[in-house]
Protein backbone atom coordinates (compact mmCIF):
# COMPACT_ATOMS: atom_id res chain seq x y z
CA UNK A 1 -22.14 90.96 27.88
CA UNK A 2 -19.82 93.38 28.82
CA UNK A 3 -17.01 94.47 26.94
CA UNK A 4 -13.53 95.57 28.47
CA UNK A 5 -12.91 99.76 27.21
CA UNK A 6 -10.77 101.94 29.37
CA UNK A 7 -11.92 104.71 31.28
CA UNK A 8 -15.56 104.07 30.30
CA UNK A 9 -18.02 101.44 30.41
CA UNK A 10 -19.68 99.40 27.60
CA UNK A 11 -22.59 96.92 27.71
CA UNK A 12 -23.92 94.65 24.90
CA UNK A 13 -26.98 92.53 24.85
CA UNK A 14 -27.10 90.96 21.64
CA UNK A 15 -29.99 89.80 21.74
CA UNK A 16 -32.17 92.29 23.19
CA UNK A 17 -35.03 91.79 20.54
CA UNK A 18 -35.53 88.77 18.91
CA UNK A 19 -34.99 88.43 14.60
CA UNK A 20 -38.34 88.39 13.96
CA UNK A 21 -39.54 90.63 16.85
CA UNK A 22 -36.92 93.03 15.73
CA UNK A 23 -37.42 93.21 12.05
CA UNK A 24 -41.67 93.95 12.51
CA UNK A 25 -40.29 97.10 15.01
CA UNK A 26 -38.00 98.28 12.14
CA UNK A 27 -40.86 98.01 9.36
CA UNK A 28 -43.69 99.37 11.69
CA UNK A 29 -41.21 102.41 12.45
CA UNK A 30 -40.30 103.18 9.29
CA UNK A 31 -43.43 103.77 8.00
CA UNK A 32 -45.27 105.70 11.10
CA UNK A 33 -42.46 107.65 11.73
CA UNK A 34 -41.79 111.33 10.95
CA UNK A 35 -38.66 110.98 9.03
CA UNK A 36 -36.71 114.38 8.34
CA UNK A 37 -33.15 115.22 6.85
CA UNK A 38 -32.28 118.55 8.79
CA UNK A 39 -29.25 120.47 7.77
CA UNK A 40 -26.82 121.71 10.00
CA UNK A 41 -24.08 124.22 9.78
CA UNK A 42 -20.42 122.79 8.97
CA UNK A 43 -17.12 124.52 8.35
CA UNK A 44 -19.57 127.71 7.51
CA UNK A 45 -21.92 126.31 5.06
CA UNK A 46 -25.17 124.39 5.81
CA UNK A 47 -25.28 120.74 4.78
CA UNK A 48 -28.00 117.95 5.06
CA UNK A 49 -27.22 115.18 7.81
CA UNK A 50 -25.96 111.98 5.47
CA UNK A 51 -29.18 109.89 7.66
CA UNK A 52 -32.72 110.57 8.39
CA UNK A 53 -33.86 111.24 11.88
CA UNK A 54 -36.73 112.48 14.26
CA UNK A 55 -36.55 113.16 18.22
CA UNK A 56 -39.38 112.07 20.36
CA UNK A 57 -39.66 112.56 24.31
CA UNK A 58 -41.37 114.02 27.31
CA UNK A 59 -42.81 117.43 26.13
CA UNK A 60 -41.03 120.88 26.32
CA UNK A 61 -37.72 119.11 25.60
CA UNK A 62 -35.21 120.88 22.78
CA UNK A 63 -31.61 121.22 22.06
CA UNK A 64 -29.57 123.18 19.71
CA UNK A 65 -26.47 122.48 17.76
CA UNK A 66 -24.87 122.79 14.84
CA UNK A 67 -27.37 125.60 14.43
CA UNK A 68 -30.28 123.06 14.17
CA UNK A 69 -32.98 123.21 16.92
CA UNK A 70 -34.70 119.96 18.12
CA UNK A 71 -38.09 119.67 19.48
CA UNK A 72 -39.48 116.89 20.99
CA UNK A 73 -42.51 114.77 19.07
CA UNK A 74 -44.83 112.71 21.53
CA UNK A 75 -43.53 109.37 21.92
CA UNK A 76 -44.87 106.15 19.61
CA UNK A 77 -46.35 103.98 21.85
CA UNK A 78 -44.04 101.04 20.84
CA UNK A 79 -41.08 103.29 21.15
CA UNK A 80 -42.44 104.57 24.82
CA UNK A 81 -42.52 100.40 25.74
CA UNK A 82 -39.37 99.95 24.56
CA UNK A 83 -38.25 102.95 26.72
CA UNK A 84 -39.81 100.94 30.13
CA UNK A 85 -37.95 97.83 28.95
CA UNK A 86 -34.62 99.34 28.62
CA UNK A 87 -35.00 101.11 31.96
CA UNK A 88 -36.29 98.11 33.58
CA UNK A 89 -32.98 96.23 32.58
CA UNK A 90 -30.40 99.33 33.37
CA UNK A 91 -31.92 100.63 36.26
CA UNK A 92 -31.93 104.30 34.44
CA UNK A 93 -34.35 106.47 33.11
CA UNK A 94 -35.10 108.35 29.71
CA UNK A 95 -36.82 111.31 29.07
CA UNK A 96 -35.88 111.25 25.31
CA UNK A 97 -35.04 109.58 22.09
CA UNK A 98 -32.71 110.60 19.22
CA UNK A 99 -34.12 108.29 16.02
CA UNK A 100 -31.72 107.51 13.23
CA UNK A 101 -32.55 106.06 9.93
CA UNK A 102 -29.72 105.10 8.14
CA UNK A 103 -30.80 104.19 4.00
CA UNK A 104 -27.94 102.26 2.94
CA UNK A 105 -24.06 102.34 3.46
CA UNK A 106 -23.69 105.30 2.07
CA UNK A 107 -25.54 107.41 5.21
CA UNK A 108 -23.36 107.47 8.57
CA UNK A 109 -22.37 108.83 11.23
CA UNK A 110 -19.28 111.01 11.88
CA UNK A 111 -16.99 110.79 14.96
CA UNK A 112 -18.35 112.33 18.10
CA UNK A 113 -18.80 112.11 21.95
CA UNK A 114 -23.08 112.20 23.26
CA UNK A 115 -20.88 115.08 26.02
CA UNK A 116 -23.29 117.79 25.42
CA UNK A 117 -24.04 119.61 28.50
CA UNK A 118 -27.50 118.55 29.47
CA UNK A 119 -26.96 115.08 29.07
CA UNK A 120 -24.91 115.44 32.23
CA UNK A 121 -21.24 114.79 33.36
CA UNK A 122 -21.85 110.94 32.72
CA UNK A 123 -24.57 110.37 30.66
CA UNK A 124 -25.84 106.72 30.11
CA UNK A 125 -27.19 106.07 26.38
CA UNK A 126 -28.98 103.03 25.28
CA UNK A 127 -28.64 102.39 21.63
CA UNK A 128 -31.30 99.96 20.10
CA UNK A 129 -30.69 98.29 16.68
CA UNK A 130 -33.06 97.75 14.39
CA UNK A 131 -32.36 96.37 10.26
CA UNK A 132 -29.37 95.86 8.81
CA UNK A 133 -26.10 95.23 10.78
CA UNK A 134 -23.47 98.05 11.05
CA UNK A 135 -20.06 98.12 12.30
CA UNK A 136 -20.02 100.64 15.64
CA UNK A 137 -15.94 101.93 16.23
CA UNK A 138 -15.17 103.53 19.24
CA UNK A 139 -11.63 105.27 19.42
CA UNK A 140 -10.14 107.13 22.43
CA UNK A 141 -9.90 110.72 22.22
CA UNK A 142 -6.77 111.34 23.45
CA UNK A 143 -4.22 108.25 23.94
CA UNK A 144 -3.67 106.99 20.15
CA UNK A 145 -1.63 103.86 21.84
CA UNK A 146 -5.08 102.73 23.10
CA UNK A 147 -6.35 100.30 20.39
CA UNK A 148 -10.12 101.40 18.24
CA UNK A 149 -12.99 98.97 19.24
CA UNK A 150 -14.73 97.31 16.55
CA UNK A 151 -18.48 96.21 17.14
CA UNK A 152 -21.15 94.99 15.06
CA UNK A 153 -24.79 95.93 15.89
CA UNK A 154 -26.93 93.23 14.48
CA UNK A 155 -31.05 93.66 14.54
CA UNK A 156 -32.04 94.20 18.19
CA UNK A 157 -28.97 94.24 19.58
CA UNK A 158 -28.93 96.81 22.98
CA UNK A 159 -25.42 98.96 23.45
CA UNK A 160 -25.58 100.95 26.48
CA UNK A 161 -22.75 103.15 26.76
CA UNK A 162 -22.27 104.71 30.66
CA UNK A 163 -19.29 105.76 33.44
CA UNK A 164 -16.81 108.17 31.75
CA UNK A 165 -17.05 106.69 28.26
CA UNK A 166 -17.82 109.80 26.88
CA UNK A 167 -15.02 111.86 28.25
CA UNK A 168 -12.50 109.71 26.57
CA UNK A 169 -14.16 108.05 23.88
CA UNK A 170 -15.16 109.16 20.10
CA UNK A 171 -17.89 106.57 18.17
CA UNK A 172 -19.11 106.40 14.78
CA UNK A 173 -20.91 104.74 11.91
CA UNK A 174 -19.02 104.57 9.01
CA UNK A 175 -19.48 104.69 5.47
CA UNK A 176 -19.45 101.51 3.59
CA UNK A 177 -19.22 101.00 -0.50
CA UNK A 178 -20.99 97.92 0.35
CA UNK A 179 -24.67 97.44 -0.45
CA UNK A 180 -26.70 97.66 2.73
CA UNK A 181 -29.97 98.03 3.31
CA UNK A 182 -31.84 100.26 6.26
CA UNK A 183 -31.23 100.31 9.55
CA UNK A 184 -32.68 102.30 12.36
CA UNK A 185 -31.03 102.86 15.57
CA UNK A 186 -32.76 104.40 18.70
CA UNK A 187 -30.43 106.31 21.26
CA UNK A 188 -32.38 106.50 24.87
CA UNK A 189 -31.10 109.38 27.09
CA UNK A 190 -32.00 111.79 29.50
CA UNK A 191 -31.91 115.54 29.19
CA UNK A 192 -30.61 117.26 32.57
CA UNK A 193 -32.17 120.76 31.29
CA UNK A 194 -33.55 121.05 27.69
CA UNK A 195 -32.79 125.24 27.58
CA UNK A 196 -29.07 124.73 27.44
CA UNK A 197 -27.79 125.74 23.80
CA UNK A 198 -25.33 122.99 22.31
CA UNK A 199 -22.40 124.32 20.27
């Protein structure tokens, strides 16, 4: 379905992946993937990412930022299949994947914009559920009168987030005192040029 935003555009297909489907992807990731907890530079000290992540793709593709340097890993066969499904159904293509692994409530994901340059001037990002459901808030960056956007991601749900949505928009995963348990999330995209540096 899609879901009204100004000056952007928002997709959900809540049921991308079946339950059961769904939760045999999240426990065959978790345990074949590379899980790392990379630190990046914040307010001029380094600090570990509050989630576990790895980045797989087409080879020779990196980006920096935050000081941290990402190389691409060879793609897991079930995550390349999943990478021909979601193109099939948007009509785009992917050349990587940014893997999240979030433990529990307490690991998140701060406000930001996917606007770095070589994701292009409107990039289209395909975010894949998998685990536990998580509430996904979208604010605008720049009108506060515009009301937040409240979504919850439930186990292979498909987000794709395109048009201008990333000019004007901030999302995030937030903390919750709640207990959770895991919950991966897969962000197709594709890289313009991999050499750019990200700030």
């Amino acid at each position: 379905m899609n879901a009204p935003i100004s000056q952007g555009e928002l997709s959900l297909e809540p049921h991308f992946i079946d339950p059961p489907a769904a939760q045999r992807l999240y426990q065959t990731l978790l345990d074949e993937l590379c899980w790392q907890q990379p630190q990046i530079r914040m307010f001029g000290r380094q600090v570990s990412i509050p989630r576990l992540q790895c980045f797989q793709g087409d080879p020779g593709i990196h980006y920096r930022y935050s000081g941290l340097a990402l190389q691409t890993e060879p793609w897991h066969p079930l995550i390349n299949n999943l990478r021909r499904r979601i193109e099939a159904l948007s009509q785009q293509s992917f050349n990587t994947v940014l893997i999240n692994y979030y433990r529990n409530g307490q690991d998140s994901m701060g406000w930001h914009s996917d606007d770095e340059p070589e994701l292009g001037k409107n990039p289209v990002i395909a975010s894949l559920s998998l685990g536990q459901s998580r509430r996904f808030l979208l604010r605008h960056r720049y009108d506060n009168s515009i009301a937040r956007q409240e979504h919850l991601l439930n186990s292979g749900s498909l987000l794709i987030m395109s048009g201008q949505l990333q000019h004007y928009w901030h999302h995030s995963v937030p903390k919750t005192s709640r207990p959770l348990e895991g919950r991966i999330n897969l962000t197709f995209r594709h890289t313009l040029n991999p050499d750019i540096q990200m700030e």
